[in-house]
Protein backbone atom coordinates (compact mmCIF):
# COMPACT_ATOMS: atom_id res chain seq x y z
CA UNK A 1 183.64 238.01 217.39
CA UNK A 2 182.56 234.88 218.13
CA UNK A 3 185.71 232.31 218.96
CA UNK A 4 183.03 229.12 217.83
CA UNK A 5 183.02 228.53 214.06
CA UNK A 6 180.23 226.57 212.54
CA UNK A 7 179.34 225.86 208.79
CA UNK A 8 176.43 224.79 206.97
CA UNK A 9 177.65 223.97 203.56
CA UNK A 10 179.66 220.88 203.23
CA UNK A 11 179.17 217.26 202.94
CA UNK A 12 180.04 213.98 205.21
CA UNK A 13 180.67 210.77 203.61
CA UNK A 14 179.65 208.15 206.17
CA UNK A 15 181.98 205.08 205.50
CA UNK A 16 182.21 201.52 206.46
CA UNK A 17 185.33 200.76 208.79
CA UNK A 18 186.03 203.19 211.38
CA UNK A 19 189.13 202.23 213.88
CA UNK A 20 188.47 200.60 217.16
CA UNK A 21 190.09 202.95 220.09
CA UNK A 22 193.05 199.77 220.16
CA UNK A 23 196.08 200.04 219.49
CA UNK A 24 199.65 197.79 218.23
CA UNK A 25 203.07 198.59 218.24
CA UNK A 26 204.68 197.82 215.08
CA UNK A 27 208.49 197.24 215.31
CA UNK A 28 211.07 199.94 213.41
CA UNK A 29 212.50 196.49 211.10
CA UNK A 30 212.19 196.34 207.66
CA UNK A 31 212.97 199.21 204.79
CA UNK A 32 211.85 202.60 205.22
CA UNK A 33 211.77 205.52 202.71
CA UNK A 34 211.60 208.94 202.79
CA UNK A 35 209.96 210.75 199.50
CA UNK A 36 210.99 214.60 198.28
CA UNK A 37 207.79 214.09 197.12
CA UNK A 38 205.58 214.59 200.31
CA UNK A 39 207.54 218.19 200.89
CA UNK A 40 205.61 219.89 197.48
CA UNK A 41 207.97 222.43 195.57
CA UNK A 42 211.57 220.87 197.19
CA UNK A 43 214.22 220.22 195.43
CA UNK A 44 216.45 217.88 196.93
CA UNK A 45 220.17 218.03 197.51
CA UNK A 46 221.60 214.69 198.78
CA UNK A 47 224.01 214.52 201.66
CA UNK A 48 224.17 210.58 202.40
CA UNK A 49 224.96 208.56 199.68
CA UNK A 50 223.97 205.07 199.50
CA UNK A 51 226.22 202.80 202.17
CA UNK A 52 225.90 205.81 204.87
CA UNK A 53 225.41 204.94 208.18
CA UNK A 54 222.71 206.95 209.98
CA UNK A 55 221.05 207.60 213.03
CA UNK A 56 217.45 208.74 213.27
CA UNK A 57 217.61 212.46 213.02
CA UNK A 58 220.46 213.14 210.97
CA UNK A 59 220.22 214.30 207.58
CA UNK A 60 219.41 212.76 204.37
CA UNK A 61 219.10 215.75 201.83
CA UNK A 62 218.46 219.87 202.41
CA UNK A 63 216.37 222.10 200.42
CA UNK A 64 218.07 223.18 196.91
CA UNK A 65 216.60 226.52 197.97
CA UNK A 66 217.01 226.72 201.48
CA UNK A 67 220.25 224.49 203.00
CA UNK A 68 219.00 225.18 206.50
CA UNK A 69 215.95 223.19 205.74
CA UNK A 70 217.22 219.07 206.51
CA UNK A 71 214.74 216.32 205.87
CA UNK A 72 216.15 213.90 208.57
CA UNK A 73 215.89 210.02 208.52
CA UNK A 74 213.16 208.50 210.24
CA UNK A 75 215.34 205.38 211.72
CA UNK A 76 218.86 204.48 212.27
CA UNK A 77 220.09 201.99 209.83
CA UNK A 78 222.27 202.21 206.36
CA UNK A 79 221.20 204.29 203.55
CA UNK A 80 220.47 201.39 200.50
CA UNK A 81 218.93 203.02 197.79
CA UNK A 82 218.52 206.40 196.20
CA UNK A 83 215.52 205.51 193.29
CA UNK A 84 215.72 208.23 190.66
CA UNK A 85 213.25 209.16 187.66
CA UNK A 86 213.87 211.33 184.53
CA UNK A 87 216.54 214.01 184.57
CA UNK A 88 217.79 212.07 187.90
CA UNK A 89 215.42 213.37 189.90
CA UNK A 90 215.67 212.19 193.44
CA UNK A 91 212.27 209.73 194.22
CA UNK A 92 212.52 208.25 197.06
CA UNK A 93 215.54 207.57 199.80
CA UNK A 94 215.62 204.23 201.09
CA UNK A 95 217.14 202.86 204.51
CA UNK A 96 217.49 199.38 205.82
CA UNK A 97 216.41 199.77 209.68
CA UNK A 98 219.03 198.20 211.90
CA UNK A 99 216.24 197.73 214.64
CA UNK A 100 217.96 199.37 217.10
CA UNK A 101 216.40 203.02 216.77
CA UNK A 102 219.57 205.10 217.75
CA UNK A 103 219.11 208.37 217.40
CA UNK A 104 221.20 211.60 217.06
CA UNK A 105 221.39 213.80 220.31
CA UNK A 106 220.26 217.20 219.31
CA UNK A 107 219.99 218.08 223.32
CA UNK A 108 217.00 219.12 225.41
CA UNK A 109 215.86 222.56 225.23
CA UNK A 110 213.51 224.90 227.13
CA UNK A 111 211.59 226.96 225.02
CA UNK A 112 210.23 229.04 227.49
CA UNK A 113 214.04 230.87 227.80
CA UNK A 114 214.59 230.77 223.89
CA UNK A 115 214.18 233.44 221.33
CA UNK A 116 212.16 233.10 218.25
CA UNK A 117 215.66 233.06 215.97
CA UNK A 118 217.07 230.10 218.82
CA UNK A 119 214.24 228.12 218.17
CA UNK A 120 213.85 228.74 214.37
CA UNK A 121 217.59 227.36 214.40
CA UNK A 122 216.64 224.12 216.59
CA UNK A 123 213.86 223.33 214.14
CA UNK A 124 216.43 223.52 211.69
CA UNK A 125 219.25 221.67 212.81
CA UNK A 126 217.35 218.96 214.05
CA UNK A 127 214.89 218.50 210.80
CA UNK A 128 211.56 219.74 212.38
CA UNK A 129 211.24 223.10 210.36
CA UNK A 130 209.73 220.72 207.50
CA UNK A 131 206.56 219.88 209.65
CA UNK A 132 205.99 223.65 209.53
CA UNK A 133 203.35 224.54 206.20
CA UNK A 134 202.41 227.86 204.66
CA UNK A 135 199.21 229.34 203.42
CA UNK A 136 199.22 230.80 200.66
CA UNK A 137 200.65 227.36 198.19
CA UNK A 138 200.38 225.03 200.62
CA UNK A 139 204.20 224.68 200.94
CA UNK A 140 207.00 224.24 203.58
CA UNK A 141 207.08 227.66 205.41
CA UNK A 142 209.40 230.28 203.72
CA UNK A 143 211.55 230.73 206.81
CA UNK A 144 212.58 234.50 205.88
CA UNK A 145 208.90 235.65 205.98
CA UNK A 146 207.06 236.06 209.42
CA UNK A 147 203.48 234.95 209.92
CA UNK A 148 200.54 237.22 211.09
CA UNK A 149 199.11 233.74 212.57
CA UNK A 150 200.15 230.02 213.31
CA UNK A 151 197.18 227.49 213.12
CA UNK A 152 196.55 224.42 214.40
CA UNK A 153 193.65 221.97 213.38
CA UNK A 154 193.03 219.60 216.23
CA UNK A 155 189.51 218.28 214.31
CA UNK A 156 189.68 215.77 212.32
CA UNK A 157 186.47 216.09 209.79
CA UNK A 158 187.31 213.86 206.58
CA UNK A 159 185.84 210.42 206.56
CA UNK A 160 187.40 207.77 208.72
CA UNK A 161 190.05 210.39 209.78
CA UNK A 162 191.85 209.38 212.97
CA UNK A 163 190.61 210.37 216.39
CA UNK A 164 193.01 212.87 217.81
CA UNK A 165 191.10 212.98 221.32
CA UNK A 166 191.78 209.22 221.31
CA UNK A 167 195.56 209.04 219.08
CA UNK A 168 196.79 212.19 221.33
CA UNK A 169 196.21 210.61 224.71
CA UNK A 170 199.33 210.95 226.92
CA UNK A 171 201.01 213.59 224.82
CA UNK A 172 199.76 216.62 227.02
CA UNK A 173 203.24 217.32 228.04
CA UNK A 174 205.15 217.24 224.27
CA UNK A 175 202.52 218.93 222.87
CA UNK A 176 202.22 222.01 225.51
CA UNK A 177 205.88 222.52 225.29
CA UNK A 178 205.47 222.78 221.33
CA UNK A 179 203.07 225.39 221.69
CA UNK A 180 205.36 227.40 223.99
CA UNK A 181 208.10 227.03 221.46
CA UNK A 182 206.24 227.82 217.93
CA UNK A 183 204.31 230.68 219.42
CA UNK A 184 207.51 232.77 219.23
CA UNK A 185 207.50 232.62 215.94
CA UNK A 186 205.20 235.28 215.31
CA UNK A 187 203.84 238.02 216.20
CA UNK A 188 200.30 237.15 216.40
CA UNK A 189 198.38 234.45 217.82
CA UNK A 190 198.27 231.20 218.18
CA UNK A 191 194.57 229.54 216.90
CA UNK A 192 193.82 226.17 217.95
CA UNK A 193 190.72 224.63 216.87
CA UNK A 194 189.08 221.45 218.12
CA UNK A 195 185.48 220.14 218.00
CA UNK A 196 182.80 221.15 219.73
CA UNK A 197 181.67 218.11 221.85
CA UNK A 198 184.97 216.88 222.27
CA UNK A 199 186.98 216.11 225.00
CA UNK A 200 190.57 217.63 223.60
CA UNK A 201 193.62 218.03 225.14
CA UNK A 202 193.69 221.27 224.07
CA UNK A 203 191.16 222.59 225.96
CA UNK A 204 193.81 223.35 228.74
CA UNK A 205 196.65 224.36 227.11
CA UNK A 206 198.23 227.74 228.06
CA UNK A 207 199.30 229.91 224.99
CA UNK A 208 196.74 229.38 221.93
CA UNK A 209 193.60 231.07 221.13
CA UNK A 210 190.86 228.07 221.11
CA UNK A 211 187.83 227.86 218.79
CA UNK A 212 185.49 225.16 218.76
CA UNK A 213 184.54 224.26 215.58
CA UNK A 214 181.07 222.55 214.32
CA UNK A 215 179.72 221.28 211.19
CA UNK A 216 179.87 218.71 207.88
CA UNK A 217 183.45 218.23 205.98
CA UNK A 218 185.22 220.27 205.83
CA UNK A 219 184.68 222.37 208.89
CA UNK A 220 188.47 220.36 209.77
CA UNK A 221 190.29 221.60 206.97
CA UNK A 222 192.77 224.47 208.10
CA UNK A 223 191.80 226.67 205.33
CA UNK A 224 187.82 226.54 206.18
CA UNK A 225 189.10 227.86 210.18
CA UNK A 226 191.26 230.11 208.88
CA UNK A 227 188.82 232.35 206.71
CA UNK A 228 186.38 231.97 209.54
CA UNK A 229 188.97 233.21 211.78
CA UNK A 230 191.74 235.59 210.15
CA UNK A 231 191.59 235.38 206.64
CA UNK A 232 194.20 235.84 204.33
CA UNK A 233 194.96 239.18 202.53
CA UNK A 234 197.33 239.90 199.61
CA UNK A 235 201.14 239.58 200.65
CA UNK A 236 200.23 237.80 204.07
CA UNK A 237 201.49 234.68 205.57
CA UNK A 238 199.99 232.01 207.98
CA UNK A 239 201.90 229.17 209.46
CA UNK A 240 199.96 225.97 209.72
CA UNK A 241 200.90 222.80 212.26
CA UNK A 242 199.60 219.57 212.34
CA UNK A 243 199.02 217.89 216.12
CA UNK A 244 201.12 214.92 215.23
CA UNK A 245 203.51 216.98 214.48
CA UNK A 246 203.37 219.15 217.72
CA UNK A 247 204.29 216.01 219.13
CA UNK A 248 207.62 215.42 217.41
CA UNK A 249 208.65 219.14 217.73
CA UNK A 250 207.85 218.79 221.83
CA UNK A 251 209.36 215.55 222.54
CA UNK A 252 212.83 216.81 220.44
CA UNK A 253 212.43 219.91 222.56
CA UNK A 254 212.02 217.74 225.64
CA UNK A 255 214.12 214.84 225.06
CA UNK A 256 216.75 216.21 222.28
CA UNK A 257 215.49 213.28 219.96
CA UNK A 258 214.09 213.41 216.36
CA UNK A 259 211.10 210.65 217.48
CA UNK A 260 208.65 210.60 213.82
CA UNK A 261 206.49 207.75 215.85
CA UNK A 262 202.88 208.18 214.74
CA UNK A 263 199.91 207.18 215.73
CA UNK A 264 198.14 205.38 212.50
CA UNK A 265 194.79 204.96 212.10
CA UNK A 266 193.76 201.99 209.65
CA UNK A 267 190.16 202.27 208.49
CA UNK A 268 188.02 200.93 205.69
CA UNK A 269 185.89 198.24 205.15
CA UNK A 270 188.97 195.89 203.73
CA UNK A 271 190.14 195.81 206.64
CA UNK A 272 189.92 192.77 208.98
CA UNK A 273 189.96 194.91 211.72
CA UNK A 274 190.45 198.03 211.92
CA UNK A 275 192.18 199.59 214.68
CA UNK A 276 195.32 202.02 215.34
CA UNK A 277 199.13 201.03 215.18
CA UNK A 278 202.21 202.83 216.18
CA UNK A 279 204.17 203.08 213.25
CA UNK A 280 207.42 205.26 212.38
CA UNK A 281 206.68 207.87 209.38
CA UNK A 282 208.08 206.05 205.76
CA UNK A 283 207.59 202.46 206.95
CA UNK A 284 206.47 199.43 204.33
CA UNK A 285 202.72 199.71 203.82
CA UNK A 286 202.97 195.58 203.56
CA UNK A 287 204.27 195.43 207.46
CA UNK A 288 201.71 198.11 208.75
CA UNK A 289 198.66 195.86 207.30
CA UNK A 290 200.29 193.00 207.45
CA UNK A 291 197.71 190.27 208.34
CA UNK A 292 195.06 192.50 208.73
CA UNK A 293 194.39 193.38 205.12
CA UNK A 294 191.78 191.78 202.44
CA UNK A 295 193.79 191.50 199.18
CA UNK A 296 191.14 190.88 197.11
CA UNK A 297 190.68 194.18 194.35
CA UNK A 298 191.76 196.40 197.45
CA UNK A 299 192.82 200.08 196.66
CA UNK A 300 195.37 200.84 199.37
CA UNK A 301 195.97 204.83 200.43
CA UNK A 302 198.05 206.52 202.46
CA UNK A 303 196.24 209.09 203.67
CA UNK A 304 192.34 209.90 203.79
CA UNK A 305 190.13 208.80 200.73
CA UNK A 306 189.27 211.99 199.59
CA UNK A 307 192.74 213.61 199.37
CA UNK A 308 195.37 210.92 200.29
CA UNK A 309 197.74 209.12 197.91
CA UNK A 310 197.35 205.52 196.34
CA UNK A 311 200.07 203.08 197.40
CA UNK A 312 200.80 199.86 196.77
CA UNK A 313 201.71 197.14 198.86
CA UNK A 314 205.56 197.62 198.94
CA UNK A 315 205.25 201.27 198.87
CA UNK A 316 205.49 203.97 201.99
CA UNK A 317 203.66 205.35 204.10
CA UNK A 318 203.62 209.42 203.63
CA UNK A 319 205.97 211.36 205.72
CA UNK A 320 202.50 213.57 207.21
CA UNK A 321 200.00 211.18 207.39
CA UNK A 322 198.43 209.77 209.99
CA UNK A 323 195.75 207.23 208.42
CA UNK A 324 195.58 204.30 205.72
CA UNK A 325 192.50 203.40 204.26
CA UNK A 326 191.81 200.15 202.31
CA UNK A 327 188.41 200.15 199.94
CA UNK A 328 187.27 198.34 197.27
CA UNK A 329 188.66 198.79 193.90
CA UNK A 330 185.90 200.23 191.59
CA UNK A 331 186.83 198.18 188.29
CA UNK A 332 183.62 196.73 187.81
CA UNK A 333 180.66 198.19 185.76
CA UNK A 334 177.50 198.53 186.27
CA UNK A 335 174.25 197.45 183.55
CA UNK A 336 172.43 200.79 183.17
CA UNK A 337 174.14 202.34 186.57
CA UNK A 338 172.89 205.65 185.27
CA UNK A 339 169.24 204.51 185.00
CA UNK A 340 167.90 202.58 188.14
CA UNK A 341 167.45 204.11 191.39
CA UNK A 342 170.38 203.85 193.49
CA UNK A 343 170.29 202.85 197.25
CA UNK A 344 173.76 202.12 198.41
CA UNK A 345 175.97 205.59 196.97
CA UNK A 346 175.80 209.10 198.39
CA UNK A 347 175.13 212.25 196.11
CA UNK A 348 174.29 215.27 196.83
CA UNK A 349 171.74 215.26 193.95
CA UNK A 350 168.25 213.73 194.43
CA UNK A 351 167.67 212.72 190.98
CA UNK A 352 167.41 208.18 191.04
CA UNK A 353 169.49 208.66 194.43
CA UNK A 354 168.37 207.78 197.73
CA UNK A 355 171.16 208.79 200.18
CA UNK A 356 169.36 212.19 201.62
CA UNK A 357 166.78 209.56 203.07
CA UNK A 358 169.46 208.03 205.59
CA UNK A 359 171.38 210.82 206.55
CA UNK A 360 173.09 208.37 209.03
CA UNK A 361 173.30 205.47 206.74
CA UNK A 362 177.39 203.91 206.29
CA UNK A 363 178.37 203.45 203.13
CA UNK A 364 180.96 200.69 201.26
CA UNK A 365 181.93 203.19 198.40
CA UNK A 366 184.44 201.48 195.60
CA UNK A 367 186.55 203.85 193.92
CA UNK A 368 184.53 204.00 190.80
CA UNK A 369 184.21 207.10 189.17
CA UNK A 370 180.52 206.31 188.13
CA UNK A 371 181.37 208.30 185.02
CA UNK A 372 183.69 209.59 182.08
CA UNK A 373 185.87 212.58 182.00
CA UNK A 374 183.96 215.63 180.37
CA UNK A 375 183.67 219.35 180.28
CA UNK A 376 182.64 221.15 183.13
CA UNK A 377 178.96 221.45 183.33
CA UNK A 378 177.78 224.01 185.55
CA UNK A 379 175.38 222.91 187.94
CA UNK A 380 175.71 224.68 190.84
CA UNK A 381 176.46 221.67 193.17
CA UNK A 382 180.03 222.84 194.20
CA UNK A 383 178.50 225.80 196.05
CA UNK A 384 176.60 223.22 198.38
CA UNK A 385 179.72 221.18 199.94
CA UNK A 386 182.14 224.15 199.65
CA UNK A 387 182.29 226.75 202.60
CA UNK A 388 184.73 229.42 201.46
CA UNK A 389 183.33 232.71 200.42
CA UNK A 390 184.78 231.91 196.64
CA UNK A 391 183.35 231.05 193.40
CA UNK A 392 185.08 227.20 192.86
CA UNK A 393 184.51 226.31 189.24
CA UNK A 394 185.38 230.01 188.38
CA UNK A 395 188.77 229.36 190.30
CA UNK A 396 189.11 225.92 188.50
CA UNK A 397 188.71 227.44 185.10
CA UNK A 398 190.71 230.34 186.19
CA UNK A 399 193.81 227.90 186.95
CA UNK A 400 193.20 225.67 183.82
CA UNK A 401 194.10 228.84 181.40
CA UNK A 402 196.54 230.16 183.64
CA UNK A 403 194.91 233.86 184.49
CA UNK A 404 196.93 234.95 187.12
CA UNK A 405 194.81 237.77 187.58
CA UNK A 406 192.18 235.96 188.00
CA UNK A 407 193.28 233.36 190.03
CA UNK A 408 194.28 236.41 192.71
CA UNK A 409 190.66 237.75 192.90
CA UNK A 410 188.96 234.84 193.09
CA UNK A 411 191.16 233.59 196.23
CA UNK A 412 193.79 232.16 195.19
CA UNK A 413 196.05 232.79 198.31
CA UNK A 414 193.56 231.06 200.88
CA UNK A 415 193.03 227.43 199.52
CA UNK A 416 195.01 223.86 199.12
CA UNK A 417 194.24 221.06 197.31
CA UNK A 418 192.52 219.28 199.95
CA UNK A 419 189.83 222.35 200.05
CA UNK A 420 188.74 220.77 196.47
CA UNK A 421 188.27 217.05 197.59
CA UNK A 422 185.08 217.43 197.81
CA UNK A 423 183.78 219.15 195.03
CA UNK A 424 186.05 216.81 193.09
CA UNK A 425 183.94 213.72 194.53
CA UNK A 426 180.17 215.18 193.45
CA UNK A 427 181.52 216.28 189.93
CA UNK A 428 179.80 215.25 187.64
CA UNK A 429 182.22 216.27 184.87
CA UNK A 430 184.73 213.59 186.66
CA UNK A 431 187.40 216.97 186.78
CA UNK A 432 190.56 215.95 188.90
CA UNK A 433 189.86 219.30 190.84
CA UNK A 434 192.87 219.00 193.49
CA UNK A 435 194.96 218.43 190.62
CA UNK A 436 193.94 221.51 188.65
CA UNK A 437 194.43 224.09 191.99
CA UNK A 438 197.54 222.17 192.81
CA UNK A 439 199.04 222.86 189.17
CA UNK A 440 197.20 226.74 189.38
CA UNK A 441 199.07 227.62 193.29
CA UNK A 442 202.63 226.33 191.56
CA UNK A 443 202.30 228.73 188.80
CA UNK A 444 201.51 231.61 191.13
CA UNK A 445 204.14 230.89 193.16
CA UNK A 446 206.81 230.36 190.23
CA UNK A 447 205.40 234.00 188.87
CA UNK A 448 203.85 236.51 191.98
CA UNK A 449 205.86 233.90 194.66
């Protein structure tokens, strides 16, 4: 079997803003915040109260599920808020940096003469086993189930997404000795995929299985590499790893410090300029954009357009991203939009659009919708931009009346939200389609888990 994976069916959205290769250090001042909303399905316990003094890398709250599981703060500095919704729910943990950036000695470690149980307990005590996902649900890894394969997408395919050749540079070393240590954890290999004409670090890294990957969005979404590579069955379990957060794990291994330093690409055409910073996971959106950004009817996200999260100006940025886009907000409407041809919006439809024309044309897309909520008409457009061998809209409507049964046989287990982004964007029933799976893999967790 081939070890190159290449798709046909997908879609890329060519967008106005990409990041120069520069980049600024942002200093660890200010408030940061760390949201039990970014780990899906935990339920926080709190361990510092408000007034606690911590350092970066000691704990903030553990898993109501799983106490081993620690969700560590990002800087040293005092604990001043803990916001809380309905039923007290814990929203967001809030810590005033003391600009110093202590952090708590967890001591270095050589993977290469540690066990698989040694270094599932390191991840844990220091606050690293969060960085470590499941498929199926999406989730943080079940620690008492072993995976038949650990993934790792180093290709970036969504629009704007950050550069890893470029954001990764220098990190051989932390990254190497994270693949030593979180190959142990299973018993069967470790699949590393990275594009095909780039220049990855990767490429020479000892350990990992590497595929070169080619194609449209979303040929760099985890799920798409993992059917084309060792898809998942009923009752199995793959691991999934992001590169950023290879580097944390490494540089803890190497260094005994809980580092959550990321490289942040800004992107989008409100910004002045946009480039990368170095920013610490949960800082202020306002100090990471701060006098770069056009405030004028600017939609700010954390995360890529198609699948990231809006934030505002005081809010945070999300504990795994690694990109914040800025685009105009689309609050404006347009005098017969639905009747004129249309030159400067992509669809995948040729019907008064223009966008197959200039494959290589950049876009400034608004957030519009371009249309009202309705029932799902069937169209057949999903199949076009969506690579897995599964029937979409079936799965949709399969989640939205809550067939388990169904929702098993029609593949369930192998997709996340993100895998959805795009057929959400060409809808033209306006369906909030990572929404719907996202509601459909919590349900068969809660009930087949």
């Amino acid at each position: 079997m081939s070890k190159d994976i290449r798709i046909k069916k997908g879609l890329d959205i060519k967008l106005i803003g990409e990041a120069e290769h520069t980049t600024t250090d942002i200093s660890t001042s200010g408030v940061f915040a760390i949201k039990p909303e970014d780990f899906h399905g935990i339920i926080p316990k709190v361990i510092a109260k408000e007034g606690t003094e911590v350092k970066a890398g000691e704990a903030l709250f553990f898993s109501k599920s799983d106490e081993r599981i620690l969700f560590p703060s990002p800087v040293s500095g005092t604990v001043t808020e803990i916001v809380r919704g309905e039923r007290r729910r814990v929203l967001a943990m809030k810590i005033a940096a003391d600009g110093k950036q202590e952090y708590k000695d967890f001591g270095k470690q050589d993977p290469s003469k540690m066990s698989s149980e040694e270094i599932k307990k390191h991840l844990f005590e220091s606050g690293c086993w969060p960085f470590i996902k499941q498929r199926p649900f999406d989730v943080v890894a079940n620690p008492n189930q072993t995976p038949k394969a650990i993934f790792v997408s180093a290709y970036a395919s969504a629009p704007l997404a950050a550069d890893y050749d470029y954001a990764l540079q220098g990190k051989e070393n932390e990254i190497q000795t994270a693949l030593t240590a979180i190959s142990k954890l299973t018993d069967g290999k470790l699949h590393v995929s990275v594009g095909k004409n780039s220049n990855s670090i990767f490429s020479g890294m000892n350990g990992i299985e590497l595929h070169k990957v080619s194609g449209p969005h979303p040929v760099g979404n985890v799920s798409t590499q993992i059917a084309q590579i060792d898809p998942i069955n009923k009752g199995e379990v793959v691991w999934v790893v992001t590169p950023q957060d290879l580097v944390v794990i490494g540089e803890l291994l190497l260094t005994g410090k809980f580092n959550i330093t990321r490289t942040i690409a800004l992107t989008g055409s409100k910004f002045e300029k946009p480039s990368y910073i170095t920013a610490v996971a949960g800082a202020t959106i306002s100090n990471l954009v701060k006098g770069n950004l056009q405030n004028d009817n600017t939609r700010t996200i954390s995360g890529n357009v198609l699948s990231g999260t809006q934030v505002a100006q005081d809010g945070f940025l999300g504990y795994y991203d690694n990109q914040i886009m800025a685009i105009p907000e689309g609050d404006d409407y347009e005098f017969f939009g639905w009747n004129k041809p249309i030159f400067n919006k992509i669809s995948t439809s040729r019907a008064l659009t223009f966008s197959w024309l200039t494959p290589k044309k950049k876009y400034d897309l608004n957030t519009n919708t371009n249309g009202e909520h309705r029932a799902f008409v069937v169209t057949g457009s999903y199949e076009q931009v969506f690579p897995l061998d599964i029937y979409p809209m079936q799965l949709l409507k399969a989640c939205m009346y809550q067939d388990l049964d169904e929702m098993e046989a029609l593949g369930g287990y192998e997709v996340a939200p993100e895998d959805f982004a795009l057929t959400e964007f060409i809808c033209v029933s306006k369906q909030p389609h990572q929404k719907i799976i996202r509601e459909g893999l919590d349900l068969m967790k809660q009930e087949l888990g």
